[in-house]
N, C-alpha and C. Protein backbone atom coordinates (compact mmCIF):
# COMPACT_ATOMS: atom_id res chain seq x y z
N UNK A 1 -37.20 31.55 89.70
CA UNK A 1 -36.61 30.38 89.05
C UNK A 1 -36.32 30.77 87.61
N UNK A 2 -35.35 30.30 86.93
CA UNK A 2 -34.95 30.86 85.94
C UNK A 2 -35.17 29.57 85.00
N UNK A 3 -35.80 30.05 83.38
CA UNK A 3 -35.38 28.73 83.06
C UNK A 3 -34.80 28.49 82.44
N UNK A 4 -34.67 27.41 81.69
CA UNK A 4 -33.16 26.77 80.99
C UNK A 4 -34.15 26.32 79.73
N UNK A 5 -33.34 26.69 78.68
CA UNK A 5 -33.97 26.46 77.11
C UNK A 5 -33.54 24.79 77.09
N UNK A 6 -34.50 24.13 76.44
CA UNK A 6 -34.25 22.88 76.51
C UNK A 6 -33.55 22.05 75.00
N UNK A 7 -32.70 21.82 75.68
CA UNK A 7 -31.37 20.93 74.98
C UNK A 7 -32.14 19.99 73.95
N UNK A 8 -31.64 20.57 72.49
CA UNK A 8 -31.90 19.94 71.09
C UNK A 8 -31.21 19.88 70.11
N UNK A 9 -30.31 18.65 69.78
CA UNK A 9 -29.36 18.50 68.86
C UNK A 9 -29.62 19.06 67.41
N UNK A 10 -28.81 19.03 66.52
CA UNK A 10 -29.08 19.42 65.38
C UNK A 10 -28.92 18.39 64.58
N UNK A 11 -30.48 18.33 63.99
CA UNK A 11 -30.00 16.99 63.23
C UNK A 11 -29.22 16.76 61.70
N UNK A 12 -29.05 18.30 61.39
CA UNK A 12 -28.38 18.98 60.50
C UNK A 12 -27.17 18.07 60.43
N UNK A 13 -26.64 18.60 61.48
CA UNK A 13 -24.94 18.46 62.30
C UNK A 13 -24.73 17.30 62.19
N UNK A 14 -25.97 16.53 62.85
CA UNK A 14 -25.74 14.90 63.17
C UNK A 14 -25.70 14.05 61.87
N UNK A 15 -26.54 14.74 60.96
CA UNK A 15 -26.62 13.49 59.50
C UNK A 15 -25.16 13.75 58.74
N UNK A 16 -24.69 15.08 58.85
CA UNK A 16 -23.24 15.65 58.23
C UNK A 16 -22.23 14.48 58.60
N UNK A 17 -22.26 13.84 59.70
CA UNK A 17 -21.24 13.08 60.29
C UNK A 17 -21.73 11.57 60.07
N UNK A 18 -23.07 11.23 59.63
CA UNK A 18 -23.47 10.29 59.11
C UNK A 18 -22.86 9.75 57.61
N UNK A 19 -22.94 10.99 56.75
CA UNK A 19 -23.17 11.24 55.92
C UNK A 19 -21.59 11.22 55.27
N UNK A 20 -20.55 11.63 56.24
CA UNK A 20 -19.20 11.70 55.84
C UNK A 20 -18.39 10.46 56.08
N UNK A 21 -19.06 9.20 57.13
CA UNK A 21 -18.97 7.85 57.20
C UNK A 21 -19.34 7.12 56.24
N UNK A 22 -20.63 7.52 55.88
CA UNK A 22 -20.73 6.68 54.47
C UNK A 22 -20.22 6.73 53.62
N UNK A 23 -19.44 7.96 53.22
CA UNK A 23 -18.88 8.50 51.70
C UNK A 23 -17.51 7.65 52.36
N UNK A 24 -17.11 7.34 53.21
CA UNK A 24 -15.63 6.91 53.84
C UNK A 24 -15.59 5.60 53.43
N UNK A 25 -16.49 4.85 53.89
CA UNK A 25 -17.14 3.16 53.89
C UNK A 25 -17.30 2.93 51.89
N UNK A 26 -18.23 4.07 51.42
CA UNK A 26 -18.57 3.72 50.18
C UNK A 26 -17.29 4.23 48.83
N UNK A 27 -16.68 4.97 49.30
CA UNK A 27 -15.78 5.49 48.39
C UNK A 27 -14.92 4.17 47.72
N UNK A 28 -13.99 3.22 48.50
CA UNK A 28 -13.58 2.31 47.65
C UNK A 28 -14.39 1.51 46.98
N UNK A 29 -15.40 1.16 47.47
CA UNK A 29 -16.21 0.20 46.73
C UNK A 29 -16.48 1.06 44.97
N UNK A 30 -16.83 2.42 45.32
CA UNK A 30 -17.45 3.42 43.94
C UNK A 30 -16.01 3.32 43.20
N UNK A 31 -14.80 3.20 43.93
CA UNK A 31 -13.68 3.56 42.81
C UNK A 31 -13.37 2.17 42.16
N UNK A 32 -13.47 0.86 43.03
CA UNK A 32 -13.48 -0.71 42.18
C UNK A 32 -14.48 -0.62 41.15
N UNK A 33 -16.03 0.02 41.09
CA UNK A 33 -16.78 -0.43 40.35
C UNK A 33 -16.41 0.54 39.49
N UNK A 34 -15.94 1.53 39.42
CA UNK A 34 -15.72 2.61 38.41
C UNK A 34 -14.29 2.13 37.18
N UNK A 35 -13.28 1.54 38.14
CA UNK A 35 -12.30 1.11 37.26
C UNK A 35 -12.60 -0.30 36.56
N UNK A 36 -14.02 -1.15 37.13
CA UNK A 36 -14.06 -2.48 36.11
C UNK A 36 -14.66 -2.14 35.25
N UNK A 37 -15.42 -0.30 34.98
CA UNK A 37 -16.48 -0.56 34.18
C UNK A 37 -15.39 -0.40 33.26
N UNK A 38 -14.31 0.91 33.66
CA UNK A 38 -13.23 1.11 32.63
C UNK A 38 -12.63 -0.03 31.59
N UNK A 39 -12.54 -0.90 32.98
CA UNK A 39 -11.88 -2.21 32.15
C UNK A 39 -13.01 -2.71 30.90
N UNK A 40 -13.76 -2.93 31.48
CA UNK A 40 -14.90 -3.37 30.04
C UNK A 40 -15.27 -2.90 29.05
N UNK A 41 -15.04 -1.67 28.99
CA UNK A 41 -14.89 -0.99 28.19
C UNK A 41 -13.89 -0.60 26.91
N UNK A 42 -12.69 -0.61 27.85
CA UNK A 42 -11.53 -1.13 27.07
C UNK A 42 -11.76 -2.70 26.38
N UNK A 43 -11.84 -3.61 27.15
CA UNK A 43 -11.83 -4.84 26.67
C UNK A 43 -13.14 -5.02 24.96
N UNK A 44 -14.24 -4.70 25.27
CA UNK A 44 -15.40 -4.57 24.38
C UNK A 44 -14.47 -3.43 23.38
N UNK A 45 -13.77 -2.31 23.61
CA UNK A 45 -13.49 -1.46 22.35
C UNK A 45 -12.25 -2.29 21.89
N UNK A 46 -10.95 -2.62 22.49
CA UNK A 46 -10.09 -3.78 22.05
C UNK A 46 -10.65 -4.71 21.05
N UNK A 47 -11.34 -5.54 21.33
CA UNK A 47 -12.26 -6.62 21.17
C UNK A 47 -12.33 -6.33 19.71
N UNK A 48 -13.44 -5.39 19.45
CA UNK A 48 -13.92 -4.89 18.14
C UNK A 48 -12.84 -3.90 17.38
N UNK A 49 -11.97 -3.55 17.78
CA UNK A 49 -11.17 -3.18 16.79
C UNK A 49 -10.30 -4.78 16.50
N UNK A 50 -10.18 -5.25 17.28
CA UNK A 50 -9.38 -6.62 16.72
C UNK A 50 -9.80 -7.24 15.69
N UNK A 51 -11.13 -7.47 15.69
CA UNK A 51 -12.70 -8.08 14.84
C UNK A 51 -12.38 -7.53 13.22
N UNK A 52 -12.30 -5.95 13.40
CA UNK A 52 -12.76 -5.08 12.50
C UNK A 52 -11.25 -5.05 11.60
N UNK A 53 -9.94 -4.98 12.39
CA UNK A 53 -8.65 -5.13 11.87
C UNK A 53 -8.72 -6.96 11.06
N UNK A 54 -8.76 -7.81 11.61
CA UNK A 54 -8.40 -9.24 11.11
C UNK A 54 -9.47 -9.01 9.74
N UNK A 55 -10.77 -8.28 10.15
CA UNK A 55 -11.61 -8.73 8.14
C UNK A 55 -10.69 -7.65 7.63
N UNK A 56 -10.37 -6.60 7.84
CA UNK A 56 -9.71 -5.84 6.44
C UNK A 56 -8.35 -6.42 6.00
N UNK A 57 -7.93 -6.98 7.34
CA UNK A 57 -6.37 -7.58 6.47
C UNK A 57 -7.02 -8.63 5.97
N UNK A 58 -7.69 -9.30 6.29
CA UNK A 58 -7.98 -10.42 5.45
C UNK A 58 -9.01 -10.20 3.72
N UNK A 59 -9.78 -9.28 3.82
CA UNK A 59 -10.34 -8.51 2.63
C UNK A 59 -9.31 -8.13 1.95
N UNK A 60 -8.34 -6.99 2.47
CA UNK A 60 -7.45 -6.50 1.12
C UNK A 60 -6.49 -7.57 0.53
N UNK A 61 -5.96 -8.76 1.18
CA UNK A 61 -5.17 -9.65 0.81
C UNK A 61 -6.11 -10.87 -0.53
N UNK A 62 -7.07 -10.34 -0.25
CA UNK A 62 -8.19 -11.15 -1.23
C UNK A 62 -8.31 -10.28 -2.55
N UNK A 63 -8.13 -9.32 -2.10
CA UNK A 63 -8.22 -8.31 -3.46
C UNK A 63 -7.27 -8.24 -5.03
N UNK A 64 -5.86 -8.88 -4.21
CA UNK A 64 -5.04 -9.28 -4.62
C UNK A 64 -4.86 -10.32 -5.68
N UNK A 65 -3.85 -10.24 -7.22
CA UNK A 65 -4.25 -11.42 -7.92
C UNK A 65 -2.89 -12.40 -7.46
N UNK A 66 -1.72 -12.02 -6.92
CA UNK A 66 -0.85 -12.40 -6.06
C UNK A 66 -0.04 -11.39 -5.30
N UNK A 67 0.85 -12.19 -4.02
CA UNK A 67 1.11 -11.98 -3.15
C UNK A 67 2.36 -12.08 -3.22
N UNK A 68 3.55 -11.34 -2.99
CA UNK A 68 4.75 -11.33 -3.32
C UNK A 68 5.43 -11.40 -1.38
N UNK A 69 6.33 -12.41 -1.55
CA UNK A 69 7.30 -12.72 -0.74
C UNK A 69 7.71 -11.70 -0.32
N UNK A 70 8.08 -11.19 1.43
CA UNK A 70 9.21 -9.55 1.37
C UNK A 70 7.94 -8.90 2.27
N UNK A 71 8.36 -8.12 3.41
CA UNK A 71 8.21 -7.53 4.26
C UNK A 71 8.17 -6.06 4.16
N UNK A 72 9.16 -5.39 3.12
CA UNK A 72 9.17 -4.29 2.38
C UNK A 72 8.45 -4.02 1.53
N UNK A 73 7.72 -3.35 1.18
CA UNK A 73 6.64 -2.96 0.05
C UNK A 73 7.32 -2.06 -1.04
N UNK A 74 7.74 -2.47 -1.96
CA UNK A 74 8.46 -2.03 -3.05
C UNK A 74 7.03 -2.05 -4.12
N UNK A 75 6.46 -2.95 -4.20
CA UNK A 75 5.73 -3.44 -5.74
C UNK A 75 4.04 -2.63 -5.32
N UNK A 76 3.84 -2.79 -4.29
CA UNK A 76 2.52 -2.79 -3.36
C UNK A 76 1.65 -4.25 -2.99
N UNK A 77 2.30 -5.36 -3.73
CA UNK A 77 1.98 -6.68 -3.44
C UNK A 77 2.53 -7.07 -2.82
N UNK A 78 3.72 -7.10 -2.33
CA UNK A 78 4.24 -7.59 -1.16
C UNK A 78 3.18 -7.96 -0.08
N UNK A 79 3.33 -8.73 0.66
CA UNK A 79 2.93 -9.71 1.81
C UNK A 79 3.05 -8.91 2.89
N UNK A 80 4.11 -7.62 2.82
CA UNK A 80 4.11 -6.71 4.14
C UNK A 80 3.26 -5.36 3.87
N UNK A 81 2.78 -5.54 3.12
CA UNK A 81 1.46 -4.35 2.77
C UNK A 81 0.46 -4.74 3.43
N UNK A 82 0.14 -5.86 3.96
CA UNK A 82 -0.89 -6.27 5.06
C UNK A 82 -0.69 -5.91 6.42
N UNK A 83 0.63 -6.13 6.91
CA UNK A 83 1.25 -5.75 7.81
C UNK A 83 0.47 -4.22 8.46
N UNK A 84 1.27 -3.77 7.14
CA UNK A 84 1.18 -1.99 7.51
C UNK A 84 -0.28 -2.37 7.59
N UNK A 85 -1.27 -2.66 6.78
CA UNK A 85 -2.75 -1.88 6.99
C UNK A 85 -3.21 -2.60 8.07
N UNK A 86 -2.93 -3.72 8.99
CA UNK A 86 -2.97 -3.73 10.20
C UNK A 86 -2.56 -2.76 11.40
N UNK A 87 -1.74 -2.26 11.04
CA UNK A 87 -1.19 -1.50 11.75
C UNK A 87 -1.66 -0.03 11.72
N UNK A 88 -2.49 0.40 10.40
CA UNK A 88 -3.28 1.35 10.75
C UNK A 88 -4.80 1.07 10.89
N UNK A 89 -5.49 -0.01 10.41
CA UNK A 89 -7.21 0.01 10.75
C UNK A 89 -7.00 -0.17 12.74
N UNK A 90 -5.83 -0.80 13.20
CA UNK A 90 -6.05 -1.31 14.08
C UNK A 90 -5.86 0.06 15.23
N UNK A 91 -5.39 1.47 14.63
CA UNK A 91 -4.80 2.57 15.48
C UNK A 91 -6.12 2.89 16.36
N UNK A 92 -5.77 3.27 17.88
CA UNK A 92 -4.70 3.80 18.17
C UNK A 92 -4.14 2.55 19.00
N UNK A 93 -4.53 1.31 19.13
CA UNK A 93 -3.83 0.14 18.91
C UNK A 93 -2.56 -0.06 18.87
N UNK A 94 -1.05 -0.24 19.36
CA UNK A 94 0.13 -0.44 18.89
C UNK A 94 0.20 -1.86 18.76
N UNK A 95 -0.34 -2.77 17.73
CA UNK A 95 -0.40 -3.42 17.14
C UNK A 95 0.67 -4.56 17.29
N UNK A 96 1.79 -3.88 16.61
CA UNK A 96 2.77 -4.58 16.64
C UNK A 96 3.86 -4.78 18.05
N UNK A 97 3.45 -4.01 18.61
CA UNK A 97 4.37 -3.89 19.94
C UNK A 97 3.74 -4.52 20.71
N UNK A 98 2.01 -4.64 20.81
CA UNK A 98 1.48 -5.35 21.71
C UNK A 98 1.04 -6.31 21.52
N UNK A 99 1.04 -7.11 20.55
CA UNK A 99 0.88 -8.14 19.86
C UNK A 99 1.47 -9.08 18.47
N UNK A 100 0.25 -9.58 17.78
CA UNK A 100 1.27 -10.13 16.74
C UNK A 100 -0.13 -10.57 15.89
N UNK A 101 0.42 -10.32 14.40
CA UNK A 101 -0.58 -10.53 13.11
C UNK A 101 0.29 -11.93 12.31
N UNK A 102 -0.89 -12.69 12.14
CA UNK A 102 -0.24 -14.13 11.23
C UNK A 102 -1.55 -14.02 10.44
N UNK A 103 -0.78 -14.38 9.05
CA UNK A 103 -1.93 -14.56 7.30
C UNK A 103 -1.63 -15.65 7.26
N UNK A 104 -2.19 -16.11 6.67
CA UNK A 104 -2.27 -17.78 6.33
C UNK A 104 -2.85 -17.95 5.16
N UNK A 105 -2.47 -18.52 3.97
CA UNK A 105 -3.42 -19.22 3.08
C UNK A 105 -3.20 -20.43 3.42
N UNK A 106 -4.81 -21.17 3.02
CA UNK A 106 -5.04 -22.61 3.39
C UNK A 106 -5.67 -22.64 2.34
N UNK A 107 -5.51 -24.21 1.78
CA UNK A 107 -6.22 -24.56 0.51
C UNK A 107 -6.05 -26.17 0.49
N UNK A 108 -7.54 -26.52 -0.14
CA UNK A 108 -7.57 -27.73 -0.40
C UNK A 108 -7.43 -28.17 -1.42
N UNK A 109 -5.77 -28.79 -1.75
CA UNK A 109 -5.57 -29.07 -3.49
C UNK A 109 -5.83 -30.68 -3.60
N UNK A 110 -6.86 -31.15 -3.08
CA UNK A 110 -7.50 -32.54 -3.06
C UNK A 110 -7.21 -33.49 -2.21
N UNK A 111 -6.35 -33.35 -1.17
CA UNK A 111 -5.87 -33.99 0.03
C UNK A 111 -6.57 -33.66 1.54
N UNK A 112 -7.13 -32.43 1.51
CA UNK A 112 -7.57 -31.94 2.18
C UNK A 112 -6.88 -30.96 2.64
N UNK A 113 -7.15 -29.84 3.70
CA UNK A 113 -7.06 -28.33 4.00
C UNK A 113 -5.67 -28.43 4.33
N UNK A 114 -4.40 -27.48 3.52
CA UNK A 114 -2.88 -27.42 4.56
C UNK A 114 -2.91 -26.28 4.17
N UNK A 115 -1.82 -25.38 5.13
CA UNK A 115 -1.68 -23.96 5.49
C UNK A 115 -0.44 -24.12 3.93
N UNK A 116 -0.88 -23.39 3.34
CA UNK A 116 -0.20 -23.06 2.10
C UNK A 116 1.18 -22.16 2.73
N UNK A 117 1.11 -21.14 2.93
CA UNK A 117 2.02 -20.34 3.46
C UNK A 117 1.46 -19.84 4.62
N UNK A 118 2.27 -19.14 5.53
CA UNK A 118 2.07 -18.14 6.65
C UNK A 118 3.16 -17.53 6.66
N UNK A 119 2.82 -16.49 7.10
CA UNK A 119 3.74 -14.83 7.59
C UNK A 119 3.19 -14.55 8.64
N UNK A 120 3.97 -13.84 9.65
CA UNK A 120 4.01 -13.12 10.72
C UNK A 120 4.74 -12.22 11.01
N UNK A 121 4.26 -11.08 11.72
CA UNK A 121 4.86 -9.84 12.26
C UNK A 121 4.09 -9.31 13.55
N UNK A 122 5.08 -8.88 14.36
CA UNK A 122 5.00 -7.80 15.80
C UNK A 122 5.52 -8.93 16.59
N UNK A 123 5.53 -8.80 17.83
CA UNK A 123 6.18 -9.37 19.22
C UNK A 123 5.34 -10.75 19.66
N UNK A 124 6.33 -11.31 20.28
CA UNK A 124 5.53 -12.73 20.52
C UNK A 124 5.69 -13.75 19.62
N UNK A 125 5.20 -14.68 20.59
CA UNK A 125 5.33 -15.96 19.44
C UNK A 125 4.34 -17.14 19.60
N UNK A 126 3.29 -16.45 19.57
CA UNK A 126 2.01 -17.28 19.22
C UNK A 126 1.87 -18.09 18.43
N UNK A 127 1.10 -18.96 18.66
CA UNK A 127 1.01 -20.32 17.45
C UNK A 127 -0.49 -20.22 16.84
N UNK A 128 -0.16 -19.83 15.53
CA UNK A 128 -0.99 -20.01 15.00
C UNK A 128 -2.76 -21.33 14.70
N UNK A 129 -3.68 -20.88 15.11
CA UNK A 129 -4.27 -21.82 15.81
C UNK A 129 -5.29 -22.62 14.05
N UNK A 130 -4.34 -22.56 13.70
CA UNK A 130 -4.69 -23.33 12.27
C UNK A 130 -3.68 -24.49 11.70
N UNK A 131 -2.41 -24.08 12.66
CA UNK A 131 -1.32 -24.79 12.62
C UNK A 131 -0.15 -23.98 11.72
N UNK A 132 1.20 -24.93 11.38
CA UNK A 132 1.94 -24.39 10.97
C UNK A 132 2.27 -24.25 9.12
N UNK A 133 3.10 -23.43 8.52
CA UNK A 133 2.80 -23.78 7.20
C UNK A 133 3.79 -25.28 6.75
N UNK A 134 2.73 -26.05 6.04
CA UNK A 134 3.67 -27.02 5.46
C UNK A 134 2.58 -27.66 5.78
N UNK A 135 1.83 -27.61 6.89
CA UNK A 135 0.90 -28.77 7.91
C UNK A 135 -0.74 -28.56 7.43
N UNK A 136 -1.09 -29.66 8.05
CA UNK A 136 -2.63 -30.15 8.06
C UNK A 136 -3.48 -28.94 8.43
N UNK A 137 -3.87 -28.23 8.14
CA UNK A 137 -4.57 -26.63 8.77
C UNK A 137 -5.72 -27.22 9.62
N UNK A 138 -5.86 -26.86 10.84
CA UNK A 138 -6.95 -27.05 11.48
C UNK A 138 -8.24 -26.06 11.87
N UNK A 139 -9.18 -26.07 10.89
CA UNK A 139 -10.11 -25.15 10.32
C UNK A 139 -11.27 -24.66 11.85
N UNK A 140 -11.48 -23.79 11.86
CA UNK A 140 -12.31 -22.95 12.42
C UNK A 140 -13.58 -24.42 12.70
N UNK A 141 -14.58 -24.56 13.57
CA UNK A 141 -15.47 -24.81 13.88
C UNK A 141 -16.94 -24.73 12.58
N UNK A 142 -17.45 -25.22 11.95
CA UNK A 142 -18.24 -24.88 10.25
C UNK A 142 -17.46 -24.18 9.08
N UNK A 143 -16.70 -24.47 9.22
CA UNK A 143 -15.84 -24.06 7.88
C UNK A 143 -15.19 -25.00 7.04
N UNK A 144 -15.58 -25.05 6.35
CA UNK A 144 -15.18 -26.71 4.96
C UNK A 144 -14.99 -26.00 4.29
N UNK A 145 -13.55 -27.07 3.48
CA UNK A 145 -13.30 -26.12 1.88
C UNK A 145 -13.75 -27.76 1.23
N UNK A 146 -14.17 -27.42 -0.16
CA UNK A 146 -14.13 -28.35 -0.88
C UNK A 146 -12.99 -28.54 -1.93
N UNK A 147 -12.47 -29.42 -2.26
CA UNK A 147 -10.93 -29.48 -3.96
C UNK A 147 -10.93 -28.27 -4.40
N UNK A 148 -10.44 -27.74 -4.31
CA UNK A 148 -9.92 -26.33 -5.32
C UNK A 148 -10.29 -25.58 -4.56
N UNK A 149 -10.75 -24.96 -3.37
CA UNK A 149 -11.30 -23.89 -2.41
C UNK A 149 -9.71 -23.79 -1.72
N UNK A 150 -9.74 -22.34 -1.58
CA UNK A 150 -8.08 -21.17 -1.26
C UNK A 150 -8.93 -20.31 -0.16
N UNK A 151 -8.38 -20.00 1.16
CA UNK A 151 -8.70 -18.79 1.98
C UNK A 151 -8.01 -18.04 2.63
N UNK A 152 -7.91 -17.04 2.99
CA UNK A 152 -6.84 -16.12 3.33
C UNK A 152 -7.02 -15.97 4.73
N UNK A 153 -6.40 -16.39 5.92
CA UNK A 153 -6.87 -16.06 7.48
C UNK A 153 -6.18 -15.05 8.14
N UNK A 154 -6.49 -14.25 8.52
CA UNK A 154 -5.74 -13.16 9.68
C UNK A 154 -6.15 -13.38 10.94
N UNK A 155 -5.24 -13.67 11.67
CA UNK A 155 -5.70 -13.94 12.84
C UNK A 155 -4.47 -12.50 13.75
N UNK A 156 -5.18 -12.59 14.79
CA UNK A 156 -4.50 -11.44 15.50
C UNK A 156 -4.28 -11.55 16.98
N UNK A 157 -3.26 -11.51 17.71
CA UNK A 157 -3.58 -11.84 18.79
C UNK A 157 -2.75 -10.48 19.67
N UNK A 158 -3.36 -10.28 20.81
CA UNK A 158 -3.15 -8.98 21.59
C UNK A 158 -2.86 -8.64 22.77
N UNK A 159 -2.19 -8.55 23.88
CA UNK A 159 -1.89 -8.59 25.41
C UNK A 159 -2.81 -7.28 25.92
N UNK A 160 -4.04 -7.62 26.74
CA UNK A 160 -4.49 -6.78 27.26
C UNK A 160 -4.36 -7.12 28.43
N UNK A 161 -3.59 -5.91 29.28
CA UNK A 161 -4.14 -5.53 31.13
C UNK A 161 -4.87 -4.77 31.24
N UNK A 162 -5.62 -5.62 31.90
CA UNK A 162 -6.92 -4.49 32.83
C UNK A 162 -6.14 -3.75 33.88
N UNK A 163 -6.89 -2.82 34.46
CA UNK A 163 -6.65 -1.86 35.49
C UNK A 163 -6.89 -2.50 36.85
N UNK A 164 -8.04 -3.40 36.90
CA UNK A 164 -8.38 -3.59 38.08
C UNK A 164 -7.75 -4.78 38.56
N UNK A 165 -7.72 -5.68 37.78
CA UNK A 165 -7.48 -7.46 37.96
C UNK A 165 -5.75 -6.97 38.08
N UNK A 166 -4.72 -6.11 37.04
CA UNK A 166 -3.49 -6.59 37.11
C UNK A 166 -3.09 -5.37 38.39
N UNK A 167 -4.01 -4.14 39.66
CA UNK A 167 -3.67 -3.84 40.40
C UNK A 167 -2.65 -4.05 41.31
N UNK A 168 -1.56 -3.45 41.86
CA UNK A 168 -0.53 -4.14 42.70
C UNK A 168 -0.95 -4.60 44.27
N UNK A 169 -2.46 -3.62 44.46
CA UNK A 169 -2.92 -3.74 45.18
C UNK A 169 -3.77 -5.45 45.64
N UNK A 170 -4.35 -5.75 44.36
CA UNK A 170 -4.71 -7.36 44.11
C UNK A 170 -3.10 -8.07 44.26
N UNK A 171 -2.51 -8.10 44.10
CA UNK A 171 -1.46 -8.93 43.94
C UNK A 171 -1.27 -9.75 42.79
N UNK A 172 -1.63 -8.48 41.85
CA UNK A 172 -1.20 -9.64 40.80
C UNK A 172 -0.77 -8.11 39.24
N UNK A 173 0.04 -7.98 39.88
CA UNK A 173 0.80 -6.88 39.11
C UNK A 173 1.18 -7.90 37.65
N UNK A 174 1.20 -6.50 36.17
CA UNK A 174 1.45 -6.89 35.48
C UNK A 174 0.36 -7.85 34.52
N UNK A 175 -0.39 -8.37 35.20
CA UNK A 175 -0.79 -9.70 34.60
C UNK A 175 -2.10 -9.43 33.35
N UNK A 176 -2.13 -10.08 32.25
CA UNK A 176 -2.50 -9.30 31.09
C UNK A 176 -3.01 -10.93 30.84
N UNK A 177 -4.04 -10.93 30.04
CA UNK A 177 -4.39 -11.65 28.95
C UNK A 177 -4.03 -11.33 27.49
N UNK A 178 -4.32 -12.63 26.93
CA UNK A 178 -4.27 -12.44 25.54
C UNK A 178 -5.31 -12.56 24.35
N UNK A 179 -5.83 -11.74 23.59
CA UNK A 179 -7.22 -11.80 22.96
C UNK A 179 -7.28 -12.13 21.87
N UNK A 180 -8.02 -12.80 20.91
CA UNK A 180 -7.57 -13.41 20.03
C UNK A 180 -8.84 -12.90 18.88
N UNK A 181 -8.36 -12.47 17.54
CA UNK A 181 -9.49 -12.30 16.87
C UNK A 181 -9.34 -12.93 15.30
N UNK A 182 -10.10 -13.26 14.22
CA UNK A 182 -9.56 -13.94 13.22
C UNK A 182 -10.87 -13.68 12.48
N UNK A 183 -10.13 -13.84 11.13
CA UNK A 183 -11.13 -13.69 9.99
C UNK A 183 -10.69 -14.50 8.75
N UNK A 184 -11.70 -14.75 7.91
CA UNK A 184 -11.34 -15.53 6.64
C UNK A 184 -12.06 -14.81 5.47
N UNK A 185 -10.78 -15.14 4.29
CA UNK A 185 -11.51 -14.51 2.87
C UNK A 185 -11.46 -15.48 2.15
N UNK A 186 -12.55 -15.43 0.82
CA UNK A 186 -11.70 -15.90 -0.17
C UNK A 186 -11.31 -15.29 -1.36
N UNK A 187 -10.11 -15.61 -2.11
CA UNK A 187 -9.08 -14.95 -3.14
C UNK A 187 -10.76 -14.25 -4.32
N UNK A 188 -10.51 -13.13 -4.87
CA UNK A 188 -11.62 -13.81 -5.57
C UNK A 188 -11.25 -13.01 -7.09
N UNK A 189 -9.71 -13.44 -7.34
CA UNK A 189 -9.03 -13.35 -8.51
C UNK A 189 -8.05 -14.67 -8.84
N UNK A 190 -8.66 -15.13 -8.38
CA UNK A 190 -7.81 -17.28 -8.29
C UNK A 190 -7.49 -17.15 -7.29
N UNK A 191 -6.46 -17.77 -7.15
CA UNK A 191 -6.06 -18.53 -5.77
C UNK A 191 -4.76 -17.88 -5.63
N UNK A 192 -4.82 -17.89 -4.06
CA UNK A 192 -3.53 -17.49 -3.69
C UNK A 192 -2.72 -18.37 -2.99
N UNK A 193 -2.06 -19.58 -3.27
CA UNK A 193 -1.92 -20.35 -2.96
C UNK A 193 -0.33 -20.58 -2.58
N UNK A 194 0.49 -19.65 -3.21
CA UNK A 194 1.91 -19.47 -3.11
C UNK A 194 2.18 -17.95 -2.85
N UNK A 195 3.48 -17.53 -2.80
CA UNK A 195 4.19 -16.15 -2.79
C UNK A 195 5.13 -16.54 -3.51
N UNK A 196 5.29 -15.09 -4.42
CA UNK A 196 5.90 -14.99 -5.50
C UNK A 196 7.44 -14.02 -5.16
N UNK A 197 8.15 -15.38 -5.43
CA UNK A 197 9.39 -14.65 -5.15
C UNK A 197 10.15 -13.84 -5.78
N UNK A 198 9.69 -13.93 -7.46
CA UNK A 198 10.43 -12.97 -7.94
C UNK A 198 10.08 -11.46 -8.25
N UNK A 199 10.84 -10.97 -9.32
CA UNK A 199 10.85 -9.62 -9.66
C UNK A 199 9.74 -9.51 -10.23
């Protein structure tokens, strides 16, 4: 009688094919959680450069003993010298292409808080959430001026798409929010209460 070696799988072999089902099953799930962390990441670094851009435009415009009318920076007071340094604290940011920067002075000359002037620059046409210039300014949540109190606001607003949410695969291609960041100064060489139109 002859005998016969007795039949024993390899469990080597067998977990390999276990093992290449799971990576099959788990792979999309690892690439969704990998691209939201992306997204949050972006969003939290967005976020804080927005934060960190609205106080310096709003700081250097305070530095100022006035503010000259004009988009061109001829004098270095010009009103579009804010512009630009938005446009670089905020790099690598495209600032202006993907969003939009509005200054505001607001001041209470005893009537209570109106947007003294506003300027704006980059794409879009956001409304300023203080209101318009000429109008009643509608102040931030704890923020009071008292008679004679001037503040300078930068507010900034930004179109971010995520990777995961605006997927074509989700069905919802394209689709972006908008982020909003803002800061306040005050003048602290008088008031800046106008722009100066002349020479």
């Amino acid at each position: 009688m002859t005998g016969h070696r007795p039949f024993h799988r390899n469990p080597l072999r067998d977990r390999g094919g276990v093992a290449a089902l799971e990576m099959a099953l788990l792979a999309p799930v690892l690439l969704v959680l990998v691209t939201a962390t992306v997204d949050v990441v972006r969003y939290v670094s967005i976020s804080l450069t927005l934060n960190r851009t609205a106080a310096n435009v709003s700081d250097i415009a305070t530095q100022f003993d006035k503010l000259r009318a004009g988009m061109t920076v001829v004098k270095g007071n010009e009103v579009g010298v804010l512009f630009l340094a938005a446009t670089e604290v905020a790099q690598p940011l495209d600032l202006m292409a993907g969003g939009q920067v509005i200054v505001s002075s607001v001041a209470n000359m005893g009537q209570g808080s109106r947007v003294m002037w506003q300027q704006r620059a980059g794409t879009g046409s956001a409304a300023s959430h203080l209101g318009a210039a000429g109008g009643v300014a509608t102040l931030p949540p704890g923020f009071t001026q008292q008679p004679g109190d001037n503040a300078i606001f930068t507010e900034l607003f930004y179109r971010f798409t995520p990777y995961l949410l605006s997927g074509p695969w989700l069905g919802n291609a394209g689709t972006s929010t908008t982020l909003y960041a803002s800061a306040v100064y005050q003048p602290r060489l008088g008031t800046l209460t106008t722009l100066e139109t002349g020479p």
